[in-house]
PDB file of N, CA and C in Angstrom:
ATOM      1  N   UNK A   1      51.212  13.693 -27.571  1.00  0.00           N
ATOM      2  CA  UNK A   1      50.489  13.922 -26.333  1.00  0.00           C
ATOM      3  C   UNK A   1      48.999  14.090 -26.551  1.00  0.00           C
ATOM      4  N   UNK A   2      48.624  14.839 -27.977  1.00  0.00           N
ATOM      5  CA  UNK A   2      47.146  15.165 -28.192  1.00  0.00           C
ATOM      6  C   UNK A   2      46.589  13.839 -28.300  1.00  0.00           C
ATOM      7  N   UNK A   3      47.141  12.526 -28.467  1.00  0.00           N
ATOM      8  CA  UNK A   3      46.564  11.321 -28.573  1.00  0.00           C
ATOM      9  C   UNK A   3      46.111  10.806 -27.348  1.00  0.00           C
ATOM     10  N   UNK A   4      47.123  10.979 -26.408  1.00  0.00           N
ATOM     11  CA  UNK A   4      46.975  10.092 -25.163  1.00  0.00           C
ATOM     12  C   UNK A   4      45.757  10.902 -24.682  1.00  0.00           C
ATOM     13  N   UNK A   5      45.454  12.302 -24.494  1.00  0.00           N
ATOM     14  CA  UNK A   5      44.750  12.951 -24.133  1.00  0.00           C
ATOM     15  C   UNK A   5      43.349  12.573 -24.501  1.00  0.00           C
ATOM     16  N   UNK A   6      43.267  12.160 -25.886  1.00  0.00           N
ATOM     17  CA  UNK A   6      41.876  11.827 -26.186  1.00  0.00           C
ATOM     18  C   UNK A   6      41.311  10.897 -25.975  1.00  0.00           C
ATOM     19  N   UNK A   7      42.449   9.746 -25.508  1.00  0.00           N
ATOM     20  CA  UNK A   7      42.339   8.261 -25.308  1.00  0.00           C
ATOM     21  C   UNK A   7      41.769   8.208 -23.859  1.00  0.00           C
ATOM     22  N   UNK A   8      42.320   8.633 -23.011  1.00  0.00           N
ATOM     23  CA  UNK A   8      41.994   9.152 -21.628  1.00  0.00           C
ATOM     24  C   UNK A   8      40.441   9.963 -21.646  1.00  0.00           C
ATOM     25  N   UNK A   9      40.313  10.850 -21.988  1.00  0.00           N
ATOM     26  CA  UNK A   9      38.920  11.320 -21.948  1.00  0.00           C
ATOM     27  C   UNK A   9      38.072  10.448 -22.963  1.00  0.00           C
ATOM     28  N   UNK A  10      38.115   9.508 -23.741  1.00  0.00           N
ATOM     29  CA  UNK A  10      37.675   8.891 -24.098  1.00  0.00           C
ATOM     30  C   UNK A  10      36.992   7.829 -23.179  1.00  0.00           C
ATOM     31  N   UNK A  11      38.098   7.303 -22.050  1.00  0.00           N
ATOM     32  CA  UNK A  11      37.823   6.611 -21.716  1.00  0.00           C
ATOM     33  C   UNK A  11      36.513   6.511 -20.032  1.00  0.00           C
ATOM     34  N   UNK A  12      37.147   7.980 -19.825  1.00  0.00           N
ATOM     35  CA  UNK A  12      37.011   8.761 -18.750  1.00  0.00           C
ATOM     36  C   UNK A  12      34.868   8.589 -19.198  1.00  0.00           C
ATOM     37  N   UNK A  13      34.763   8.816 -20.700  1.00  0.00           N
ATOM     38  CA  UNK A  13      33.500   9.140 -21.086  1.00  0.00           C
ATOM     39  C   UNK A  13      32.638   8.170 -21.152  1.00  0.00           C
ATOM     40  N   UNK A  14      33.341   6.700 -21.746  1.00  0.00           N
ATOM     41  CA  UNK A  14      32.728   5.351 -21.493  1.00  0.00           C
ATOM     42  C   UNK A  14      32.527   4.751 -20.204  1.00  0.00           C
ATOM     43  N   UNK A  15      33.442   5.534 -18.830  1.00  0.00           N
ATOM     44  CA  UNK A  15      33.381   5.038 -17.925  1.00  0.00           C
ATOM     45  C   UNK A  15      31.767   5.813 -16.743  1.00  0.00           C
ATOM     46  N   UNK A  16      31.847   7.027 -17.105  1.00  0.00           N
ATOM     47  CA  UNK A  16      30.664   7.201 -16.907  1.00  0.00           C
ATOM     48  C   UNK A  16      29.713   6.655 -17.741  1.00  0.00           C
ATOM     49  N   UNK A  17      29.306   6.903 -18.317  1.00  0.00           N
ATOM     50  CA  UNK A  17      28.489   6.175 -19.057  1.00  0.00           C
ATOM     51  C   UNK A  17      27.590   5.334 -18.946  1.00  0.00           C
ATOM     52  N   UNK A  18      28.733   4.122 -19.062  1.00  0.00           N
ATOM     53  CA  UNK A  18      28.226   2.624 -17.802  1.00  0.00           C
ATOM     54  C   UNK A  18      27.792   3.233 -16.650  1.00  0.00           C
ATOM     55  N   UNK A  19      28.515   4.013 -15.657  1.00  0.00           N
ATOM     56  CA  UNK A  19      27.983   4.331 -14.653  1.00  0.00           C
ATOM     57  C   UNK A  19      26.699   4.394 -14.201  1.00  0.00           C
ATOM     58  N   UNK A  20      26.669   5.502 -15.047  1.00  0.00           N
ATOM     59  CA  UNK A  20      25.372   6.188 -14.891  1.00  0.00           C
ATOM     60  C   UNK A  20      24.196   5.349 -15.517  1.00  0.00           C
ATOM     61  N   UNK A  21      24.295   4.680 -16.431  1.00  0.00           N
ATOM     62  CA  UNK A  21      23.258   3.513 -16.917  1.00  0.00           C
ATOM     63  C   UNK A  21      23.105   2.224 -16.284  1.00  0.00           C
ATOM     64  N   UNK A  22      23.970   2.005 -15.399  1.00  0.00           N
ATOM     65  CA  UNK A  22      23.747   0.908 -14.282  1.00  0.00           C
ATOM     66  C   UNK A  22      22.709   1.598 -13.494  1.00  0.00           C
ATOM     67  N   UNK A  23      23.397   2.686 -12.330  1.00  0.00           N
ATOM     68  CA  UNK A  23      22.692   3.382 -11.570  1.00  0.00           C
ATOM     69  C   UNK A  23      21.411   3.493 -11.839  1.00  0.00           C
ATOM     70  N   UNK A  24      21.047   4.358 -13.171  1.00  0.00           N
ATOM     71  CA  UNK A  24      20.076   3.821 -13.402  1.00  0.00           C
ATOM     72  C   UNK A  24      18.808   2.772 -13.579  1.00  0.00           C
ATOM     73  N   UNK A  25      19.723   2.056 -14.392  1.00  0.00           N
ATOM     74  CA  UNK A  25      19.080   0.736 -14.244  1.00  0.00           C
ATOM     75  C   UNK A  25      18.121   0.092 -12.787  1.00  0.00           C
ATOM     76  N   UNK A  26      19.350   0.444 -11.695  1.00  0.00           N
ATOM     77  CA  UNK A  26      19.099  -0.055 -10.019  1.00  0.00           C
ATOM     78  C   UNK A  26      17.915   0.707  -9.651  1.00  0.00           C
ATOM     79  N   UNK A  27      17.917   2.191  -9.889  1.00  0.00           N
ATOM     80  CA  UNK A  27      17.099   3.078  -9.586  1.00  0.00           C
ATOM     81  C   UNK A  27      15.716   2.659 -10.013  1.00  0.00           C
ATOM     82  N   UNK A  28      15.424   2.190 -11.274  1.00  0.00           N
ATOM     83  CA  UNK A  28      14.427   1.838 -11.969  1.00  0.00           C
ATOM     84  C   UNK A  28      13.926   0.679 -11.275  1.00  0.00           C
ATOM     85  N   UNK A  29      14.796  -0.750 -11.176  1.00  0.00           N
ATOM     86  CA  UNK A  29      14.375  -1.890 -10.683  1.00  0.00           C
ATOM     87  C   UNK A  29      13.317  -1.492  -9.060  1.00  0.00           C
ATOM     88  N   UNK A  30      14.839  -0.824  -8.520  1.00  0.00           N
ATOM     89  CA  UNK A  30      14.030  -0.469  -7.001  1.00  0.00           C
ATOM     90  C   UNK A  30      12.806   0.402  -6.608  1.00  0.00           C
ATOM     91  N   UNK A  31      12.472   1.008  -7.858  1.00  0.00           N
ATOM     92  CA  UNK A  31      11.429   1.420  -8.385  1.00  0.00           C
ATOM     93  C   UNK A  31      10.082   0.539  -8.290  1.00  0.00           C
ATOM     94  N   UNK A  32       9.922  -0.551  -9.679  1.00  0.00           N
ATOM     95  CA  UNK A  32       9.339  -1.044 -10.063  1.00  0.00           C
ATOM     96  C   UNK A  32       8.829  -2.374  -8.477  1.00  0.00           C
ATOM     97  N   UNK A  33       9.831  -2.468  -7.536  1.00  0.00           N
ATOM     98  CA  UNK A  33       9.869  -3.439  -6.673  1.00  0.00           C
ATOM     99  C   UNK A  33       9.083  -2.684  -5.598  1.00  0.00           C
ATOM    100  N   UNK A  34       9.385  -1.639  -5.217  1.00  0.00           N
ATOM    101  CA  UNK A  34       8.244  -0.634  -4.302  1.00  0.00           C
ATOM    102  C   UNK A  34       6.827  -0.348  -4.731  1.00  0.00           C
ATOM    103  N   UNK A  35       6.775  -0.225  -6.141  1.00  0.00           N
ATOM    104  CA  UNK A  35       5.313  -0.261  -6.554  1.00  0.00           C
ATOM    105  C   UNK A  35       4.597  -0.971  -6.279  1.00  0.00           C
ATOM    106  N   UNK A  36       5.215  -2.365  -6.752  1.00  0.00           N
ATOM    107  CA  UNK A  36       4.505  -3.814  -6.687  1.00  0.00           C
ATOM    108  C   UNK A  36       4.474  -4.124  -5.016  1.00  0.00           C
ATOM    109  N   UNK A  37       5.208  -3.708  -4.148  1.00  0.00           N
ATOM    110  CA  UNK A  37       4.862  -3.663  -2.702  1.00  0.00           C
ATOM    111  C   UNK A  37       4.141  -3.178  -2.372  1.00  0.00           C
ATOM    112  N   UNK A  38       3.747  -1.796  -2.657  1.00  0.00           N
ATOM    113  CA  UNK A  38       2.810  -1.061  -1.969  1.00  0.00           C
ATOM    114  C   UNK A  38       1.303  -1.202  -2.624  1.00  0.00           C
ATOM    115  N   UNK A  39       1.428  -1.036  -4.197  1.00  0.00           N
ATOM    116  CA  UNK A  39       0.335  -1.625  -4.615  1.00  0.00           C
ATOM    117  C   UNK A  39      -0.263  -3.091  -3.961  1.00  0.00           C
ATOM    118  N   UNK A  40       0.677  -3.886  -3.264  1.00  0.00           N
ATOM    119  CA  UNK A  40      -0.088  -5.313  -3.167  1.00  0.00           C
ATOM    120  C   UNK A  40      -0.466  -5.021  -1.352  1.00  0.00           C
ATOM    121  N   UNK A  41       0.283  -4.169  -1.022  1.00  0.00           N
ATOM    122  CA  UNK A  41      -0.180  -3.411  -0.018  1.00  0.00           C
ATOM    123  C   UNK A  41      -1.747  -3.314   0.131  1.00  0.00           C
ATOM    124  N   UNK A  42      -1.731  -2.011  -0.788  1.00  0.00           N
ATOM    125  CA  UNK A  42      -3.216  -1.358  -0.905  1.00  0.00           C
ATOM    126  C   UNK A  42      -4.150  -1.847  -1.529  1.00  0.00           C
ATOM    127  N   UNK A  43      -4.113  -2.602  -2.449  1.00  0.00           N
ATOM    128  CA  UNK A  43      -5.114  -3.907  -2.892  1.00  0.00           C
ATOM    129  C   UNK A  43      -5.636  -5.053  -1.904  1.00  0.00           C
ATOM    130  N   UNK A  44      -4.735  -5.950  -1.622  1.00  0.00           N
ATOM    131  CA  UNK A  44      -5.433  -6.909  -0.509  1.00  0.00           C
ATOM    132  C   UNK A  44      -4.606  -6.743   0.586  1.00  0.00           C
ATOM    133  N   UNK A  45      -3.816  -6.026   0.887  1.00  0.00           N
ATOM    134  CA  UNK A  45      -3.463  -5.807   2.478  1.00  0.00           C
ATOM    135  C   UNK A  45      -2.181  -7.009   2.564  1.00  0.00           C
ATOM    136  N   UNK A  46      -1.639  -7.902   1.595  1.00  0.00           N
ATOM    137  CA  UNK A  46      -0.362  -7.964   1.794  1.00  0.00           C
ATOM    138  C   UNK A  46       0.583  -7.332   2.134  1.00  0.00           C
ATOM    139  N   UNK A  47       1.037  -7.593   3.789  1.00  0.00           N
ATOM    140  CA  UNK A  47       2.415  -6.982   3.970  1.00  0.00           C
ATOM    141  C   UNK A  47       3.997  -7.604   3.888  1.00  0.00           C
ATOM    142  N   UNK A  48       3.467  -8.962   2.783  1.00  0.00           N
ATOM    143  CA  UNK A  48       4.496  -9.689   2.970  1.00  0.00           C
ATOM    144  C   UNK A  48       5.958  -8.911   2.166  1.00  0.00           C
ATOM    145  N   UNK A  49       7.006  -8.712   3.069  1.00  0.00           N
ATOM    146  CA  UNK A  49       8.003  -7.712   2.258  1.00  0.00           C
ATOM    147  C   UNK A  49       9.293  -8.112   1.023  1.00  0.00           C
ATOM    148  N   UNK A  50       9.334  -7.647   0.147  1.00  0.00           N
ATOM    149  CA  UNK A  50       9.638  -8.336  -1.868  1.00  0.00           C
ATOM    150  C   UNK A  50      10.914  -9.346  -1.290  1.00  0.00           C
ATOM    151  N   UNK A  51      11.507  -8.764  -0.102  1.00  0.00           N
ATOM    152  CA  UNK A  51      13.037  -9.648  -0.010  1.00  0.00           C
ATOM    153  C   UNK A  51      12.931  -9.828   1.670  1.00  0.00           C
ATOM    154  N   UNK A  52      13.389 -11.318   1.627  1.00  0.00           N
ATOM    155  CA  UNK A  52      13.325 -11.206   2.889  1.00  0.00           C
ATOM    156  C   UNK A  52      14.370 -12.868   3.118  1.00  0.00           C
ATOM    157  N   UNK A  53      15.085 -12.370   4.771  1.00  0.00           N
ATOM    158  CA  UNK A  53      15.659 -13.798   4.752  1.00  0.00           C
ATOM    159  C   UNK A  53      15.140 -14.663   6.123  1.00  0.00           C
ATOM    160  N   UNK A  54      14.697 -15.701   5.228  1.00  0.00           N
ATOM    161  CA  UNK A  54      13.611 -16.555   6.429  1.00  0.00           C
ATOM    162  C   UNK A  54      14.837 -17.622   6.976  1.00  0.00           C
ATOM    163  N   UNK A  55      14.430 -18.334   7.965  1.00  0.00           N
ATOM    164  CA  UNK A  55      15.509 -18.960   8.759  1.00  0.00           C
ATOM    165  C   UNK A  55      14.857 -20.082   8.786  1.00  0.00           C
ATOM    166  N   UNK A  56      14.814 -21.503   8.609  1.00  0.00           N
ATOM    167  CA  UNK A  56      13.737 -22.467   9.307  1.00  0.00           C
ATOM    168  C   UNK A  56      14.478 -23.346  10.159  1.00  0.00           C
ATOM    169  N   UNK A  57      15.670 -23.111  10.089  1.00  0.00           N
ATOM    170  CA  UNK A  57      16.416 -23.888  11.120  1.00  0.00           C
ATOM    171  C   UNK A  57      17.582 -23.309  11.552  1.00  0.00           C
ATOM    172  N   UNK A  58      18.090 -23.637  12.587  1.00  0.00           N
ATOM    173  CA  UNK A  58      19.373 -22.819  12.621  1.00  0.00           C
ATOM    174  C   UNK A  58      20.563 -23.254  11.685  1.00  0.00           C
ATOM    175  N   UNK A  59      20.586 -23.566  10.552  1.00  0.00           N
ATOM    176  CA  UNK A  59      21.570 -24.101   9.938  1.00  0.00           C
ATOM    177  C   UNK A  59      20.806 -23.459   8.762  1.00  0.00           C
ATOM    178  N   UNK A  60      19.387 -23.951   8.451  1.00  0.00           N
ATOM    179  CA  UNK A  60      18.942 -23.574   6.852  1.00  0.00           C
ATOM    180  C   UNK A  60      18.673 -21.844   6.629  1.00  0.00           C
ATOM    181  N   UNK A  61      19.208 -21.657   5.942  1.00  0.00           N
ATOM    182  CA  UNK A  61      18.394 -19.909   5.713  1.00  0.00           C
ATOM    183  C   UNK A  61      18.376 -19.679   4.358  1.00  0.00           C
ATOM    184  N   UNK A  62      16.994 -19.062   4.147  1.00  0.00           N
ATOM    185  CA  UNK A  62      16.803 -19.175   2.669  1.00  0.00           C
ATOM    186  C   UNK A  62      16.578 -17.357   2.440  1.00  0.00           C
ATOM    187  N   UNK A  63      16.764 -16.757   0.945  1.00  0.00           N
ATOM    188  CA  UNK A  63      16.254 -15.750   1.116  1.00  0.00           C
ATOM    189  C   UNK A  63      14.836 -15.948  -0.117  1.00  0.00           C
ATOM    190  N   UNK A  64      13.834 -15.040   0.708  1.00  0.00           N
ATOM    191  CA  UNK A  64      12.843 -15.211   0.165  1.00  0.00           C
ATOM    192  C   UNK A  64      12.380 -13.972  -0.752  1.00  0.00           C
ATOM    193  N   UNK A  65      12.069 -14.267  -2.104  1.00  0.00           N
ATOM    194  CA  UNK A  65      11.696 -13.129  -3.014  1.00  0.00           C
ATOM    195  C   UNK A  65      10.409 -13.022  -3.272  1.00  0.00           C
ATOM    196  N   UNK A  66       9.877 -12.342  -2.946  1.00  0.00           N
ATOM    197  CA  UNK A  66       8.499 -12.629  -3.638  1.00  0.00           C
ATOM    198  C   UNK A  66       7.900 -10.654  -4.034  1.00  0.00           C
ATOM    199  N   UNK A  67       8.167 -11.124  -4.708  1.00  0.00           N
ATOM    200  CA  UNK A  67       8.298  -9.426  -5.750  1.00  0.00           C
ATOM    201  C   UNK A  67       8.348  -9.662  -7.597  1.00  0.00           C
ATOM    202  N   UNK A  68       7.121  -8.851  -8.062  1.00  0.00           N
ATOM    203  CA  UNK A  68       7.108  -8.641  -9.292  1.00  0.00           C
ATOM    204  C   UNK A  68       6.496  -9.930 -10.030  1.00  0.00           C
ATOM    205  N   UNK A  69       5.870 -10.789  -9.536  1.00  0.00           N
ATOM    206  CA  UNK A  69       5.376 -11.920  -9.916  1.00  0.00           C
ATOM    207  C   UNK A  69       6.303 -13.303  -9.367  1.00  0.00           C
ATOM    208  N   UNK A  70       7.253 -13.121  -8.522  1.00  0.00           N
ATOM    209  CA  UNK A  70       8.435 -14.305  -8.509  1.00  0.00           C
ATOM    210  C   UNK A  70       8.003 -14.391  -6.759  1.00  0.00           C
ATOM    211  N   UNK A  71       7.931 -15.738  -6.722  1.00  0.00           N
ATOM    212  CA  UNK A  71       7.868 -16.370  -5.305  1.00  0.00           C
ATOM    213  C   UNK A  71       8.918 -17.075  -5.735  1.00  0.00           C
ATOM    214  N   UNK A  72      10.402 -17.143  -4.711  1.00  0.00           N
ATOM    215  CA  UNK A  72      11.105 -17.977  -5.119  1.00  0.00           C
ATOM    216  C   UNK A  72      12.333 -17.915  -3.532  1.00  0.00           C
ATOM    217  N   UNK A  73      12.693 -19.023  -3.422  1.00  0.00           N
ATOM    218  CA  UNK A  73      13.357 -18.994  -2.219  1.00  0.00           C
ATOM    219  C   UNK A  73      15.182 -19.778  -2.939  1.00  0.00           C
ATOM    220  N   UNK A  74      15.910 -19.109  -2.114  1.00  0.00           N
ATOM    221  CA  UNK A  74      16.992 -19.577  -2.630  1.00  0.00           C
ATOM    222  C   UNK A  74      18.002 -19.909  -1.423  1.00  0.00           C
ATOM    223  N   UNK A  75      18.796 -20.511  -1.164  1.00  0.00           N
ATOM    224  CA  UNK A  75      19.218 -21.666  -0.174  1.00  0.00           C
ATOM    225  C   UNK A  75      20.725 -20.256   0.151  1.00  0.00           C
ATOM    226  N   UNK A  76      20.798 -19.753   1.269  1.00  0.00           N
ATOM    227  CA  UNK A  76      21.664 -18.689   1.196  1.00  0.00           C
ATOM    228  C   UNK A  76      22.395 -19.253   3.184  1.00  0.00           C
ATOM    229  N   UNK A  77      22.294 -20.972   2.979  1.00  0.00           N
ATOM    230  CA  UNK A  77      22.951 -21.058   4.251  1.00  0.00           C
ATOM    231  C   UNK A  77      24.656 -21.223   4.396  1.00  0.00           C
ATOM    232  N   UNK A  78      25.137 -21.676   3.301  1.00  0.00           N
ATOM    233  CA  UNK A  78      26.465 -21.308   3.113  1.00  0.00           C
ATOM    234  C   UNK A  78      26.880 -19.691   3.265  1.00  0.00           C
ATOM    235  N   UNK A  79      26.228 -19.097   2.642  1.00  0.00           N
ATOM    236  CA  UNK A  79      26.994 -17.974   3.007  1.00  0.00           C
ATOM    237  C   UNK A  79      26.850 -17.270   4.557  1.00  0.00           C
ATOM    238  N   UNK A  80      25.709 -17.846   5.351  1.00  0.00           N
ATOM    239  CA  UNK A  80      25.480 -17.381   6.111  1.00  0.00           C
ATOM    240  C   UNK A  80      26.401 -17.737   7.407  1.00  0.00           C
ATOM    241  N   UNK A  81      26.952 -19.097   7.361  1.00  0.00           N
ATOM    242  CA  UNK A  81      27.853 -20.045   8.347  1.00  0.00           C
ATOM    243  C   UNK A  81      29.105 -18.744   7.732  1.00  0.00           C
ATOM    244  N   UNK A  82      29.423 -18.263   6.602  1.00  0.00           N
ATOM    245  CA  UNK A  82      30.705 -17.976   6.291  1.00  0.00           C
ATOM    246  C   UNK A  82      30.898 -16.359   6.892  1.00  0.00           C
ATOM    247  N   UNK A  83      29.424 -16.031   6.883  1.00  0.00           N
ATOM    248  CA  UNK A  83      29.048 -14.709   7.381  1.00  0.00           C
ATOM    249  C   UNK A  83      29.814 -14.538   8.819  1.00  0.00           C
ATOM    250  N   UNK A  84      28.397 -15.604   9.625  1.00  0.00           N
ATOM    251  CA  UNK A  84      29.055 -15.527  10.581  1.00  0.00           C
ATOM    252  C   UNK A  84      30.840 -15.877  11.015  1.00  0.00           C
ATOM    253  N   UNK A  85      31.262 -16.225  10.593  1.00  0.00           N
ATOM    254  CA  UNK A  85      32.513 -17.237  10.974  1.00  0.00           C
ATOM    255  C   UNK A  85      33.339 -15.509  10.793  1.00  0.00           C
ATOM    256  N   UNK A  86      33.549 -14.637   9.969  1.00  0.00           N
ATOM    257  CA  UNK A  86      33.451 -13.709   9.880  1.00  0.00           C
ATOM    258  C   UNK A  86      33.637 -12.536  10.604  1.00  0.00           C
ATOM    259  N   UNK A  87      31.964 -12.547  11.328  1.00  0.00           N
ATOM    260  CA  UNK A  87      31.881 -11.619  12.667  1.00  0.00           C
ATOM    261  C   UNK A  87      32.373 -11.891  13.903  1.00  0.00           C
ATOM    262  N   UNK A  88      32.406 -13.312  13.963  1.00  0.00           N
ATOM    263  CA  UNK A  88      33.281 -14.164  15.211  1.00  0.00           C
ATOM    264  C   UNK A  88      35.202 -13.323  14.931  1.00  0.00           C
ATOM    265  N   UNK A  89      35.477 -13.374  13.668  1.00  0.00           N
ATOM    266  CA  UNK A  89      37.187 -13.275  13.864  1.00  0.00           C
ATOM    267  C   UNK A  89      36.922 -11.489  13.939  1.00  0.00           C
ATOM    268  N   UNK A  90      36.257 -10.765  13.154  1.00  0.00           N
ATOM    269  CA  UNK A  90      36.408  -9.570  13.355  1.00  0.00           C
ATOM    270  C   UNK A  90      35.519  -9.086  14.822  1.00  0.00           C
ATOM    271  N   UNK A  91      34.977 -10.018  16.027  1.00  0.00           N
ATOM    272  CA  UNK A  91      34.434  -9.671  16.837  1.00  0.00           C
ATOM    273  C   UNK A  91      33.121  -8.263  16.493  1.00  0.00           C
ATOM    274  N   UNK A  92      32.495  -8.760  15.521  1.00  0.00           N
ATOM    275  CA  UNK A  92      31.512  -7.837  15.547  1.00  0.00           C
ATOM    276  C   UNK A  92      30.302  -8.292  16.095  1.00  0.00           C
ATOM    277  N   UNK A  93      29.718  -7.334  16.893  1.00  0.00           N
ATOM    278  CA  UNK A  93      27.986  -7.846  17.362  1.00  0.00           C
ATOM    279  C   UNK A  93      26.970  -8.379  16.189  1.00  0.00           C
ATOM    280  N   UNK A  94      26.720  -9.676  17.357  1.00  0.00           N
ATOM    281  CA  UNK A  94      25.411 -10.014  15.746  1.00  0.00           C
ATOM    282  C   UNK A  94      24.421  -9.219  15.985  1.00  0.00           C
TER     283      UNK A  94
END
């Protein structure tokens, strides 16, 4: 029994662990992503915001990053048709 016991809190110990060093991790990123906002804020008065999802058509929707040196847009209209299709069966308000 003294085995299983240690195996278990063993595991119990690696599982925080990770936890808490992800969390971290997120904490830090979302960190570093507010700086670079507000700093670009208070420097030249950019309010353009780090994540954002632009629409240019009703079909295309891209999400737009522009945080930490990265301007980069990424094509997020599939998920968005699947999104909706979604809120239609669970009748939720768009």
């Amino acid at each position: 029994m003294k085995i299983k016991r240690r195996t278990d809190r063993k595991k119990k110990r690696i599982f925080v662990f990770s936890f808490t060093i992800t969390i971290s991790f997120l904490i830090l990123i979302s960190g570093l992503i507010l700086v670079d906002f507000q700093g670009r804020k208070m420097s030249t008065g950019d309010k353009t915001p780090p994540i954002s999802i632009v629409e240019e058509s009703e079909e295309t929707k891209y999400l737009h990053i522009y945080s930490l040196g990265i301007d980069k847009k990424i094509d997020v209209s599939t998920v968005s048709v699947v999104w909706k299709d979604i809120r239609k069966f669970l009748s939720l308000p768009e």
